[in-house]
C-alpha atoms as a PDB file:
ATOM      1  CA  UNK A   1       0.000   0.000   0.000  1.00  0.00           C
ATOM      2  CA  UNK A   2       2.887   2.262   0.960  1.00  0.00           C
ATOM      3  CA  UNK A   3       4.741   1.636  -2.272  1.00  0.00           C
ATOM      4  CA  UNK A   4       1.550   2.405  -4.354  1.00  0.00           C
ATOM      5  CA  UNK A   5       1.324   5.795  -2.331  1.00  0.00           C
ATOM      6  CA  UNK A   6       4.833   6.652  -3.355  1.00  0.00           C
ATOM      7  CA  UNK A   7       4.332   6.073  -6.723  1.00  0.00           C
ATOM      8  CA  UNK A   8       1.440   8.160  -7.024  1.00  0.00           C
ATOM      9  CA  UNK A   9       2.827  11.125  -5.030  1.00  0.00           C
ATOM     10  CA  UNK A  10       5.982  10.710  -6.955  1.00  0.00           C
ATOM     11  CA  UNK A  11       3.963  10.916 -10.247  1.00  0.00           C
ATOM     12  CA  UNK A  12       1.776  13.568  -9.248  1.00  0.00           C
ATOM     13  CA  UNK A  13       4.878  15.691  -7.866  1.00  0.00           C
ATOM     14  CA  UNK A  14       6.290  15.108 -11.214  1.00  0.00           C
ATOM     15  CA  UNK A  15       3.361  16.316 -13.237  1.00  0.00           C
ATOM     16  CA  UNK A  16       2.657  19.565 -10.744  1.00  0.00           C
ATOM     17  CA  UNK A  17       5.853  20.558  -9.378  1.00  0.00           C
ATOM     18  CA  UNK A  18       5.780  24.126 -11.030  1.00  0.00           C
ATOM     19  CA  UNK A  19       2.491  24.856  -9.499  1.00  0.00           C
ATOM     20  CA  UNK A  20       1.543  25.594  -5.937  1.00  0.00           C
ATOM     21  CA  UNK A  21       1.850  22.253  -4.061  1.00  0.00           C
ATOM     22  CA  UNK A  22       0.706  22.021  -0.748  1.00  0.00           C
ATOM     23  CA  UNK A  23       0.540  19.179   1.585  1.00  0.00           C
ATOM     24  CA  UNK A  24      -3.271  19.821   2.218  1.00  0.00           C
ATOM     25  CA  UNK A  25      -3.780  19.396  -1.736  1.00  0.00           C
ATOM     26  CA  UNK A  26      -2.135  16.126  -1.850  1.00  0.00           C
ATOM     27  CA  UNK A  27      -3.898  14.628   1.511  1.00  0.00           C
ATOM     28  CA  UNK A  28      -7.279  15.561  -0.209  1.00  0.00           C
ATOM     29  CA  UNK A  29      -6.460  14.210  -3.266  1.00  0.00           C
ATOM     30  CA  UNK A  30      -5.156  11.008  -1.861  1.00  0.00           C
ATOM     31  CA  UNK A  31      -8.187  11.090   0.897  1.00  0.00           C
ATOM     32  CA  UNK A  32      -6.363  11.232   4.017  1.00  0.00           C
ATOM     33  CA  UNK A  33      -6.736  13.846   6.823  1.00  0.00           C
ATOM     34  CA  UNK A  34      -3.304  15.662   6.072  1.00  0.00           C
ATOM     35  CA  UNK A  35      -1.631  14.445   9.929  1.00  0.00           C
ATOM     36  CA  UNK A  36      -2.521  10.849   8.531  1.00  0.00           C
ATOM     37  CA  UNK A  37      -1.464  11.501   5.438  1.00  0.00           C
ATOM     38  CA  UNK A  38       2.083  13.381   6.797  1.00  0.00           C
ATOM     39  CA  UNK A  39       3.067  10.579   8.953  1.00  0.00           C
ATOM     40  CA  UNK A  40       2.610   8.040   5.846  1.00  0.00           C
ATOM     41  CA  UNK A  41       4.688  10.653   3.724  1.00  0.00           C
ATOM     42  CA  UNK A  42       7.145  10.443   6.382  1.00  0.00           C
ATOM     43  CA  UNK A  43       7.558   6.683   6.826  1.00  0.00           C
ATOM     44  CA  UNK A  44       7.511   6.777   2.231  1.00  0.00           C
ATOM     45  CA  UNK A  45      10.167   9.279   1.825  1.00  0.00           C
ATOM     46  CA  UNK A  46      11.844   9.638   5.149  1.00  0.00           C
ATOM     47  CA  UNK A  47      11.367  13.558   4.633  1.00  0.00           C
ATOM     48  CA  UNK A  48       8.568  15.391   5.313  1.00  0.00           C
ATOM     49  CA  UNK A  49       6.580  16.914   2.792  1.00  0.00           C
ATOM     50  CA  UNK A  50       8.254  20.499   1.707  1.00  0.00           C
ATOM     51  CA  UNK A  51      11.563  18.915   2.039  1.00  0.00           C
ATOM     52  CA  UNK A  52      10.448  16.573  -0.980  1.00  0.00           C
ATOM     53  CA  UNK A  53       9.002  19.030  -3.173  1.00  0.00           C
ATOM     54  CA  UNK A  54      12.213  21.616  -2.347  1.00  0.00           C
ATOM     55  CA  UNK A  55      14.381  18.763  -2.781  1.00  0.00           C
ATOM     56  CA  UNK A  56      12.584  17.809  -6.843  1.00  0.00           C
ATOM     57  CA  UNK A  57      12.706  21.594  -7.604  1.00  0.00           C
ATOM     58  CA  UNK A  58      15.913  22.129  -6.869  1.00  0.00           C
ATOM     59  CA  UNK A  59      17.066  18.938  -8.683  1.00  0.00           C
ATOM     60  CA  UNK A  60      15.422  19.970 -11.745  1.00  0.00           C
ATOM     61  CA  UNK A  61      16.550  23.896 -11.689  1.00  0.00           C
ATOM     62  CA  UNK A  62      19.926  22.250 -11.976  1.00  0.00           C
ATOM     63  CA  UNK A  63      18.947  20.144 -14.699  1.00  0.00           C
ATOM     64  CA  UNK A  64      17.835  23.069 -16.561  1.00  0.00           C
ATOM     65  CA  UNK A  65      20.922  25.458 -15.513  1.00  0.00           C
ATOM     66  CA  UNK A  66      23.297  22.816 -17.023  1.00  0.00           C
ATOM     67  CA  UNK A  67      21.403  21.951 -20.116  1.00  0.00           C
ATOM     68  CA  UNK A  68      19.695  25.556 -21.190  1.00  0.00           C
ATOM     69  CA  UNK A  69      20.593  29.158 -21.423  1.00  0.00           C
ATOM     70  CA  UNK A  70      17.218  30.027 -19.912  1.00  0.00           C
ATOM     71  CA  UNK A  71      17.553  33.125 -17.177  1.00  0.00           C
ATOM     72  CA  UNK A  72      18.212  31.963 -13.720  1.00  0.00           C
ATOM     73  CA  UNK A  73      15.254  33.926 -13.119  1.00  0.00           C
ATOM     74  CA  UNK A  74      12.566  31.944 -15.345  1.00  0.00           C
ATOM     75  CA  UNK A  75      14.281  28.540 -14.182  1.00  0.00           C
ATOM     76  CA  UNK A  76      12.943  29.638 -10.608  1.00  0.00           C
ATOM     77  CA  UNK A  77       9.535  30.418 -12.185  1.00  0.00           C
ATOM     78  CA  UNK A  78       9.676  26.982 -14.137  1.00  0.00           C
ATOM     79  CA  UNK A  79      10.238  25.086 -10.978  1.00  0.00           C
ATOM     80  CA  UNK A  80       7.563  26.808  -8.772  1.00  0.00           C
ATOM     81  CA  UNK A  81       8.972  30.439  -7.448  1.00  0.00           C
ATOM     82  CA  UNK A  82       7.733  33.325  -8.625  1.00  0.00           C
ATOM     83  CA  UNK A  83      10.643  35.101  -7.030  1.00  0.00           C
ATOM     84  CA  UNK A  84      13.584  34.742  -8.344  1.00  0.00           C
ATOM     85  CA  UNK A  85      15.394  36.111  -5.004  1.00  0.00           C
ATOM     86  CA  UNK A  86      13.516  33.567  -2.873  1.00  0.00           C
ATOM     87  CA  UNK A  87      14.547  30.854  -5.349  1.00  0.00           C
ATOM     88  CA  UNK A  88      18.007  31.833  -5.253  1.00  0.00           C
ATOM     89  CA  UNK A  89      18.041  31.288  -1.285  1.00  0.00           C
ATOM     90  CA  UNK A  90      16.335  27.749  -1.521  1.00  0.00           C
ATOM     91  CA  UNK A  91      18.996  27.000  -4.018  1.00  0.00           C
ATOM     92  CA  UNK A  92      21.816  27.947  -2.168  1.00  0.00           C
ATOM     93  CA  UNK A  93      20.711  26.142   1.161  1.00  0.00           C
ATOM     94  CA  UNK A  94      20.315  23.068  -0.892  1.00  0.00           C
ATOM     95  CA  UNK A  95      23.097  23.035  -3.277  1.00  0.00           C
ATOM     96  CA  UNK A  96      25.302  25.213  -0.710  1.00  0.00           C
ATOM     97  CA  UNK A  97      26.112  27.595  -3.907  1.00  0.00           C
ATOM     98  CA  UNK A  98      23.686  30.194  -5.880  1.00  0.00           C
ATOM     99  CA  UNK A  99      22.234  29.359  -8.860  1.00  0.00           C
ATOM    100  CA  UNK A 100      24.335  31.417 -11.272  1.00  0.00           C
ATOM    101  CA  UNK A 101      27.537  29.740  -9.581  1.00  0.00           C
ATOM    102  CA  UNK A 102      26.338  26.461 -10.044  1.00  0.00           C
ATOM    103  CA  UNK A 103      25.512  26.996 -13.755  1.00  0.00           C
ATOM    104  CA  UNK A 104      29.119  28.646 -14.006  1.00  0.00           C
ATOM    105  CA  UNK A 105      30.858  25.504 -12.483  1.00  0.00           C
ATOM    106  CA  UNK A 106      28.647  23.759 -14.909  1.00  0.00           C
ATOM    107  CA  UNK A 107      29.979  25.131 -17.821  1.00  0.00           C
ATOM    108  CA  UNK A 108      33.704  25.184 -16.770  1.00  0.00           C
ATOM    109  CA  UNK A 109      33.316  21.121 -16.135  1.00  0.00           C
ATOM    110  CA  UNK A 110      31.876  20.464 -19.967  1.00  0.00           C
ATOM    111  CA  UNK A 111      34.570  22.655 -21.057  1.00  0.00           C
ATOM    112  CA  UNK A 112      37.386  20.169 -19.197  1.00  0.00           C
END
């Protein structure tokens, strides 16, 4: 049952990401009350729920830094933040480096 869960939250996470994704949306859709339905996310992913979905962003900003020329700006907006400043924080507490930096050491590794 818990492995059906994850597949459908993985799915679903995949197909919404750049929208607003809250933890309420998914517990409805799924039919759970959300503290029912955070404790199984918990014991799925062994994160809790905004970790996740910060974690998938993030993973596919730097997808799209390495493999387009796209703004950093509108990569934020493609993965779910309309502002480009408050995408540039998440990204650096993740990654530990700002998203222009990490496109820049992107570039200077393909060129190696």
């Amino acid at each position: 049952r818990l492995s059906l869960m994850k597949e459908q939250i993985e799915k679903y996470v995949k197909e919404h990401y750049a929208e607003e994704l809250t933890i309420h949306q998914l517990s409805k859709m799924m039919n759970y009350s959300e503290a029912y339905f955070s404790k199984l996310f918990k014991q799925c992913f062994h994160l809790n729920f905004t970790a996740y979905l910060v974690g998938y962003r993030v993973e596919v900003a730097k997808e799209m830094l390495e493999s387009t020329s796209i703004s950093v700006k509108d990569v934020g907006k493609a993965c779910g933040y309309e502002d480009s400043n408050y995408f540039s924080r998440i990204f650096k507490r993740v990654t530990g480096i700002t998203p222009t930096d990490y496109r820049n050491q992107m570039m200077l590794r393909k060129r190696n």
